[in-house]
Protein backbone atom coordinates (compact mmCIF):
# COMPACT_ATOMS: atom_id res chain seq x y z
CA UNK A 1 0.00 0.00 0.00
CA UNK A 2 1.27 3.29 -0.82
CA UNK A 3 1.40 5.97 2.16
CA UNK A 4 -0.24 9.31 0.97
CA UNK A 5 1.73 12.41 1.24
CA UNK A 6 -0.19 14.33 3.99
CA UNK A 7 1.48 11.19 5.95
CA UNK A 8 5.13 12.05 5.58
CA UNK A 9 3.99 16.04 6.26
CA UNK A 10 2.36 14.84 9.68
CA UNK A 11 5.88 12.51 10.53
CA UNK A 12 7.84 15.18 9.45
CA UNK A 13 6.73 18.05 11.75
CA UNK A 14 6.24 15.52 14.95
CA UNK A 15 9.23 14.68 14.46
CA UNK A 16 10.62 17.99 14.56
CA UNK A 17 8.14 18.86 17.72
CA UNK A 18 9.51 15.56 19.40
CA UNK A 19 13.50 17.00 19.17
CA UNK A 20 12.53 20.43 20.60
CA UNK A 21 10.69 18.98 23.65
CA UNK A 22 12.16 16.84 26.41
CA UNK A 23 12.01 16.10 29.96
CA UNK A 24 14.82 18.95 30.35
CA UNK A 25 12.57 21.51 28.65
CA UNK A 26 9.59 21.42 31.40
CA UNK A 27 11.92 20.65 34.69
CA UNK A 28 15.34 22.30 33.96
CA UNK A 29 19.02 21.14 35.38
CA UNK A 30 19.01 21.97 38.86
CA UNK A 31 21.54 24.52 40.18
CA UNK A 32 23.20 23.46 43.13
CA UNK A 33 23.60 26.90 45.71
CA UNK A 34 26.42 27.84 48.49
CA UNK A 35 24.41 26.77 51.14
CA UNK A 36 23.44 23.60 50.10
CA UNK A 37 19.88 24.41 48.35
CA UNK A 38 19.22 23.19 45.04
CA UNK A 39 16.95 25.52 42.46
CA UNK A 40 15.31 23.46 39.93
CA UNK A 41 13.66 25.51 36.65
CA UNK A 42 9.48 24.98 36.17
CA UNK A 43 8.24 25.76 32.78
CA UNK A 44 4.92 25.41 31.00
CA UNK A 45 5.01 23.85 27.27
CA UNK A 46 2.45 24.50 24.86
CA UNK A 47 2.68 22.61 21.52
CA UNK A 48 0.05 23.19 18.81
CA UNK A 49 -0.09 21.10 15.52
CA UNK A 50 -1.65 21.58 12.03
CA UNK A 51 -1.33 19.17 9.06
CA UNK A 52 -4.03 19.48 6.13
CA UNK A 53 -3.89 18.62 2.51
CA UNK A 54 -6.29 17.92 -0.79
CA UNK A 55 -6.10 16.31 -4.02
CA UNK A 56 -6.51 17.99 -7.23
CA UNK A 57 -8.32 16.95 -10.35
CA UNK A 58 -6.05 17.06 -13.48
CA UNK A 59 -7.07 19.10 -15.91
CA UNK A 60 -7.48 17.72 -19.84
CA UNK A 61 -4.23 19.06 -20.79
CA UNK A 62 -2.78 17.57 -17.84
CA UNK A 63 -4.26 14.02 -18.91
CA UNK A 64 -2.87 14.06 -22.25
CA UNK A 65 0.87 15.04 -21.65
CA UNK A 66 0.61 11.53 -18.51
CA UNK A 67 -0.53 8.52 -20.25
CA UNK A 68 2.55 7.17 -18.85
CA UNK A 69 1.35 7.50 -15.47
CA UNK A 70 2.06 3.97 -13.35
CA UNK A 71 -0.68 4.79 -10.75
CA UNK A 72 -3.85 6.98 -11.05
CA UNK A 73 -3.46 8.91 -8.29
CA UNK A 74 -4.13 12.92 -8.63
CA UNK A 75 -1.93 15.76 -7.51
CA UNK A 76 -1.45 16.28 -4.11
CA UNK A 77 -1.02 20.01 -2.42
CA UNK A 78 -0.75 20.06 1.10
CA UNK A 79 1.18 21.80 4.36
CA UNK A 80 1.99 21.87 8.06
CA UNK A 81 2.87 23.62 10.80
CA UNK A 82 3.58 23.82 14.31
CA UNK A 83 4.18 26.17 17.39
CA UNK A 84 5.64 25.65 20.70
CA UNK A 85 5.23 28.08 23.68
CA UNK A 86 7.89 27.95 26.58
CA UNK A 87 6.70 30.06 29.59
CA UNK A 88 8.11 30.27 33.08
CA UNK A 89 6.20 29.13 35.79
CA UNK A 90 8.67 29.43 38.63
CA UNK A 91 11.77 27.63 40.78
CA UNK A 92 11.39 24.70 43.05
CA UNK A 93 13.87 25.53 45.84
CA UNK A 94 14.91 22.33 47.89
CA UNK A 95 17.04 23.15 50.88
CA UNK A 96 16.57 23.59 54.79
CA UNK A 97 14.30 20.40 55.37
CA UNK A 98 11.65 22.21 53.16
CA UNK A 99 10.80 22.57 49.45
CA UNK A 100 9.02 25.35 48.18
CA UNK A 101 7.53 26.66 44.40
CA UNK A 102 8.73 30.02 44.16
CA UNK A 103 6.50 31.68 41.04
CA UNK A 104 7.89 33.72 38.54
CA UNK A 105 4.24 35.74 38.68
CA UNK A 106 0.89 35.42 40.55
CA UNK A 107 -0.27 36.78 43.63
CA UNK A 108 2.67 36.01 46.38
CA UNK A 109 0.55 37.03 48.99
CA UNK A 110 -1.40 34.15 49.02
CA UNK A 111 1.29 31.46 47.46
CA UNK A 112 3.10 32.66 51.01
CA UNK A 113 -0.23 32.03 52.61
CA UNK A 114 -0.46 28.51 51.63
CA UNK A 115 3.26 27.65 52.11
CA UNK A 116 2.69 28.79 56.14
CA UNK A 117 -0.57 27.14 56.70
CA UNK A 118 1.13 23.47 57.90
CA UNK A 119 3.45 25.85 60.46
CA UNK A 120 0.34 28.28 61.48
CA UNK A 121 -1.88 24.84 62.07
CA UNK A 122 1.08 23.26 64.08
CA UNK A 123 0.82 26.53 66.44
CA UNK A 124 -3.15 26.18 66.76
CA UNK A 125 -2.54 22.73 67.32
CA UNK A 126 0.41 22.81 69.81
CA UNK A 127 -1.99 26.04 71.81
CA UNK A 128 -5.04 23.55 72.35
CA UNK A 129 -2.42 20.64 73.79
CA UNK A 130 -0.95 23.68 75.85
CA UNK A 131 -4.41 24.79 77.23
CA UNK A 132 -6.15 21.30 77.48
CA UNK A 133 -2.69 20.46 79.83
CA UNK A 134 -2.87 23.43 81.66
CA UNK A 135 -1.11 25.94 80.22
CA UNK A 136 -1.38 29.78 80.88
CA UNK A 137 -4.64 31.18 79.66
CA UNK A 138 -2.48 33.95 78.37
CA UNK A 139 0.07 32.13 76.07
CA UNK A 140 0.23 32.96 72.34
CA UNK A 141 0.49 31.45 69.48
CA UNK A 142 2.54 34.38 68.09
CA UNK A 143 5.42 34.37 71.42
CA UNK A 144 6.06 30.85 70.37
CA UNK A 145 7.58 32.22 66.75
């Protein structure tokens, strides 16, 4: 069976899409720091892809000048195309005992919000133990910090 052309278009450009995107584009090489930390790259790929193609009649002309034509197959136009999008989405810092997303954008008020809720629930939960054991009615959470 003969492969159509539109076929080698389409293996063509995923090939080329397959080459510019690895592993290494989306998590970078981490960067090891002084103190020990390690900063590993975040990005966000997009890929888009577009293959499309038709077959044309022959016109008379055409006809007459290929009677030596081995297959009856008529002309073929076609294209394809493809984009790729690399955006930053931040750095995963590992270091400390902790690892934490730092974003490139967004609202940092409330991505600090979320990294402190585990240590602001251990205080709530360590003032209850305090207070159900006796503890001084006028301890705070926030003298503990």
């Amino acid at each position: 069976m003969v492969n159509h052309p539109i076929e080698a278009l389409m293996r063509t450009a995923m090939e080329s899409i397959k080459e510019m995107i690895d592993v290494n584009t989306i998590v970078g090489e981490p960067v090891e720091t002084q103190d020990g930390s390690v900063i590993i790259p975040v990005t966000k790929v997009l890929c888009g892809f577009a293959a499309g193609g038709g077959e044309y009649p022959l016109t008379e002309k055409q006809r007459g000048q290929d009677n030596s034509q081995k297959e009856n197959r008529l002309p073929f136009g076609g294209g394809s195309g493809a984009g790729v999008s690399v955006q930053p989405i931040g750095f995963l810092v590992v270091g400390n005992g902790e690892i934490r997303l730092l974003p490139v954008d967004g609202n940092t008020v409330i991505d600090r919000l979320i990294d402190l809720t585990p240590k602001i629930l251990a205080y709530i939960q360590e003032a209850l133990i305090n207070r159900d054991e006796g503890g001084k009615e006028g301890d705070s959470i926030l003298e503990s910090s």
